[in-house]
N, C-alpha and C. Protein backbone atom coordinates (compact mmCIF):
# COMPACT_ATOMS: atom_id res chain seq x y z
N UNK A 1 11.56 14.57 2.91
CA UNK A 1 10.23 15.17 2.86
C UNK A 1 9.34 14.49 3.90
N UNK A 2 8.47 15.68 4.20
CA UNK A 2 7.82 14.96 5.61
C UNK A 2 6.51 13.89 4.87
N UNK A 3 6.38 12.92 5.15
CA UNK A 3 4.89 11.90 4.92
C UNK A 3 3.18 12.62 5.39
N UNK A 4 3.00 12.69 4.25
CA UNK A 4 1.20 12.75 4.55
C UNK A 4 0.29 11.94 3.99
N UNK A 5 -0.66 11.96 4.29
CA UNK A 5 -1.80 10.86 3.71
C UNK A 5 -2.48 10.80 2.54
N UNK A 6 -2.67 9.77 2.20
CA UNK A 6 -3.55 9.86 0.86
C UNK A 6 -4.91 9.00 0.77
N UNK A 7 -6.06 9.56 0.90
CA UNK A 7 -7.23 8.69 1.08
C UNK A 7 -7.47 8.23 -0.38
N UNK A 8 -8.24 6.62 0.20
CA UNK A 8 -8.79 5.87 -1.21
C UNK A 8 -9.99 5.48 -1.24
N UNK A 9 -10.79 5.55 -1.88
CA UNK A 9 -12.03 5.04 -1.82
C UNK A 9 -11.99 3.81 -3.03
N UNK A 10 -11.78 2.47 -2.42
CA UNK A 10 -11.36 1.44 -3.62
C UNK A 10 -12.93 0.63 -3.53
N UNK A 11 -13.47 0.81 -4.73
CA UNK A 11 -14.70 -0.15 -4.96
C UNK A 11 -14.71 -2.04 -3.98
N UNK A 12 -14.06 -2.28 -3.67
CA UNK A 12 -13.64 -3.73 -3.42
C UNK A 12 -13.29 -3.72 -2.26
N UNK A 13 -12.49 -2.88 -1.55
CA UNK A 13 -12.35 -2.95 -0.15
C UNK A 13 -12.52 -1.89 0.34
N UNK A 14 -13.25 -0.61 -0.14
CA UNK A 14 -13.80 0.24 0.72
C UNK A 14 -12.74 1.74 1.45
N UNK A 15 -13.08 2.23 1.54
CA UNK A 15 -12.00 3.95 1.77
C UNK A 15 -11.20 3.28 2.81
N UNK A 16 -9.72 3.73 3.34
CA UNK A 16 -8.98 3.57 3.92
C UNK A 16 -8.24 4.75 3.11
N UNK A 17 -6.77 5.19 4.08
CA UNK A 17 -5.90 6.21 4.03
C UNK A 17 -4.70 5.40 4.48
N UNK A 18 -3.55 5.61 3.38
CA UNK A 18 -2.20 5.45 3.57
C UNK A 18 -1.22 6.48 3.67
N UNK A 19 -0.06 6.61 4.21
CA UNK A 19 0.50 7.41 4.60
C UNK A 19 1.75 7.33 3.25
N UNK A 20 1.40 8.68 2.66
CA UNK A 20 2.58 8.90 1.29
C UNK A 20 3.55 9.36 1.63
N UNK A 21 5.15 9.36 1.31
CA UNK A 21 6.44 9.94 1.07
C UNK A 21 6.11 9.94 0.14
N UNK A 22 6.90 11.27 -0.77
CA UNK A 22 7.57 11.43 -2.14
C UNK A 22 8.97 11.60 -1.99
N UNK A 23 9.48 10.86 -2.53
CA UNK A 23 11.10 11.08 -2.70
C UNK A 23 11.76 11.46 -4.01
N UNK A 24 12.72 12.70 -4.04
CA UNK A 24 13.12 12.62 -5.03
C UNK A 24 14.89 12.33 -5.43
N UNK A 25 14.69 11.89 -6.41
CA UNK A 25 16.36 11.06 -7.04
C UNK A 25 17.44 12.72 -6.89
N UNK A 26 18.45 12.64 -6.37
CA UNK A 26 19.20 14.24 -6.83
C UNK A 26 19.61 13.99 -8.05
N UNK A 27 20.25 13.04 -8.74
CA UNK A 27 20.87 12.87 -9.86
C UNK A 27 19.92 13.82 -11.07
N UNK A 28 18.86 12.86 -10.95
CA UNK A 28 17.96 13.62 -12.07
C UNK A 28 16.70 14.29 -11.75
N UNK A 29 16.51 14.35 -10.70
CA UNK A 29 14.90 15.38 -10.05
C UNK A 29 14.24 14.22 -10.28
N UNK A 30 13.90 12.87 -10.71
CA UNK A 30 12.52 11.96 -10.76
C UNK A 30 12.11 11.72 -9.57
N UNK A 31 10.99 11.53 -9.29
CA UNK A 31 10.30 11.47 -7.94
C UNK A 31 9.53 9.78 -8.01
N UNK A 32 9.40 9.56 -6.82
CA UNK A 32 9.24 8.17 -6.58
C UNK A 32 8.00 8.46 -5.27
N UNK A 33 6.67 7.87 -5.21
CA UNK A 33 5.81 8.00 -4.28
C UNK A 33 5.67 6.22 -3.75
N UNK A 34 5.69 6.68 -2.50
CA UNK A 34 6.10 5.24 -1.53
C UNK A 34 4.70 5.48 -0.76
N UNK A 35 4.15 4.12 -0.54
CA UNK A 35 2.82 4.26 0.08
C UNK A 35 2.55 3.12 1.19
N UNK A 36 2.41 3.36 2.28
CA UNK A 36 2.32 2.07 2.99
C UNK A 36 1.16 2.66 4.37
N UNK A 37 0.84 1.59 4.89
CA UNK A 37 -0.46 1.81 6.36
C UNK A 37 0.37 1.90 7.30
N UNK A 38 0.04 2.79 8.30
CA UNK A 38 -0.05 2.49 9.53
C UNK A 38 -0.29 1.45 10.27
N UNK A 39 0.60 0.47 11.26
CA UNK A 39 -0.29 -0.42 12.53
C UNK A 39 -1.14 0.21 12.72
N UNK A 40 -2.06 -0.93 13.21
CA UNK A 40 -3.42 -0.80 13.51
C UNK A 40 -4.61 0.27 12.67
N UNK A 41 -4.50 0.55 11.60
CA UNK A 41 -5.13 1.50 11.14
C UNK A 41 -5.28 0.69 10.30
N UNK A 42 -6.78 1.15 8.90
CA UNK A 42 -7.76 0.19 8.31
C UNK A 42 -6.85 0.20 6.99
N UNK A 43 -5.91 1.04 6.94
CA UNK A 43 -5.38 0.86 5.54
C UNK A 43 -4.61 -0.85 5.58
N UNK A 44 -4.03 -1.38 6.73
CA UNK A 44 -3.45 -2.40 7.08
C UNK A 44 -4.60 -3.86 6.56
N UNK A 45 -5.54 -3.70 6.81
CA UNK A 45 -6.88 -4.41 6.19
C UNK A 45 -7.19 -4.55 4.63
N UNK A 46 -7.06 -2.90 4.74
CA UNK A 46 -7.44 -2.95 2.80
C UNK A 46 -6.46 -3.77 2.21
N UNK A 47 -5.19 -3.49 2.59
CA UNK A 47 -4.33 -3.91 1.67
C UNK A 47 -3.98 -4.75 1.37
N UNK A 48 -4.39 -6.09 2.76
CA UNK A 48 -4.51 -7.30 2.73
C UNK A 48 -5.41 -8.29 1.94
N UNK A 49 -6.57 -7.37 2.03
CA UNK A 49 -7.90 -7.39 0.84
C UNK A 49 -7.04 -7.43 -0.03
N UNK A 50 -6.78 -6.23 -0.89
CA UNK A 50 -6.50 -6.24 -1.92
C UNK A 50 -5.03 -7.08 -2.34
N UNK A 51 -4.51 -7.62 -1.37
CA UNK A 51 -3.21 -8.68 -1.74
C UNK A 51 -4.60 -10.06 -1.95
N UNK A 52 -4.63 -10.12 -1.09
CA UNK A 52 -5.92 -11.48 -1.87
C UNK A 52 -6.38 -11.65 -2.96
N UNK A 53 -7.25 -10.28 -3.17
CA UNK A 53 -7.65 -10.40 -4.72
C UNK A 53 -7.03 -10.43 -5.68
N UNK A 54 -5.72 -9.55 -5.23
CA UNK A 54 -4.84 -10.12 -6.45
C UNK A 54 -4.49 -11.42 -6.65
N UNK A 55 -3.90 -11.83 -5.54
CA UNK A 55 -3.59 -13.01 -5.34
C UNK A 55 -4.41 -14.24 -5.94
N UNK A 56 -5.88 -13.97 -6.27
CA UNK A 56 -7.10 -15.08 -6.58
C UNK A 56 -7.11 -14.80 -8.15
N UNK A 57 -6.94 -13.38 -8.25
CA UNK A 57 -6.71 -13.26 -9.76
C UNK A 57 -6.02 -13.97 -10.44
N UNK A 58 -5.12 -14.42 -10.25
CA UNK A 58 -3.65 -14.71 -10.72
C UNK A 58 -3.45 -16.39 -10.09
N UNK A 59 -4.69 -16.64 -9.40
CA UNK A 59 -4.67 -18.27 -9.58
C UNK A 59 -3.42 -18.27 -8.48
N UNK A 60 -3.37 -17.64 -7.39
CA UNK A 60 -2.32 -18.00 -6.28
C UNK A 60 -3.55 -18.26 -4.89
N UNK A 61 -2.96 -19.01 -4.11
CA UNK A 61 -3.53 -19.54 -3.05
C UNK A 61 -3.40 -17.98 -1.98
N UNK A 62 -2.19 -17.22 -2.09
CA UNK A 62 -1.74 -16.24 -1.23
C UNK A 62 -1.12 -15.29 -1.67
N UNK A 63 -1.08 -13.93 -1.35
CA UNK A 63 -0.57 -12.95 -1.66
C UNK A 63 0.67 -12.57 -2.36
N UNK A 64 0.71 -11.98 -3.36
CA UNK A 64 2.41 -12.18 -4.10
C UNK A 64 3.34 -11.38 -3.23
N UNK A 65 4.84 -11.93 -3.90
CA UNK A 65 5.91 -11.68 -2.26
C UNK A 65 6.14 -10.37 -1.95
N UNK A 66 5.60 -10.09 -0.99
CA UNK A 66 5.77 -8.54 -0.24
C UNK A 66 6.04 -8.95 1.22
N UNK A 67 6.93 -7.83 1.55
CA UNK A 67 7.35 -7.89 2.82
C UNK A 67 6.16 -7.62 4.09
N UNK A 68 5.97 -8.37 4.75
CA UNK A 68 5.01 -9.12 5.60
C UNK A 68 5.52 -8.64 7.00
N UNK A 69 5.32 -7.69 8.07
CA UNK A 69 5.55 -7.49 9.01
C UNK A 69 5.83 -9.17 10.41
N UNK A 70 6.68 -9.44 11.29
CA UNK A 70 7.03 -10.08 11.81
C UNK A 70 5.56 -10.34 13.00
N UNK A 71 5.12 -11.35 13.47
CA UNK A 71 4.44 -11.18 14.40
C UNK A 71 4.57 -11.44 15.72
């Protein structure tokens, strides 16, 4: 399935748009929605925001383990 966007307007870090797949399982038809930013685009920001805050929530110095692009 082709990827389209899904805008957010998140109280805490502010509207940004991620780019959705839906995939679905053949076995049983369940569908699975995968959501991730674009380089250079603001969703890449929010989400970092919002890995922080989680991250402060939860009494961590840094973001819980997600795969982290190479720099």
């Amino acid at each position: 399935m082709r990827p389209v966007g899904k805008r957010f307007d998140h109280p805490l870090v502010g509207r940004f748009e991620l780019r959705t797949e839906v995939l679905t399982l053949p076995e049983d038809q369940q569908t699975i929605a995968v959501y991730d930013a674009l380089p250079g685009t603001p969703g890449v920001a929010a989400l970092a925001r919002l890995r922080a805050l989680a991250a402060s929530a939860h009494g961590r110095s840094d973001g819980p383990a997600l795969h982290r692009p190479s720099r």
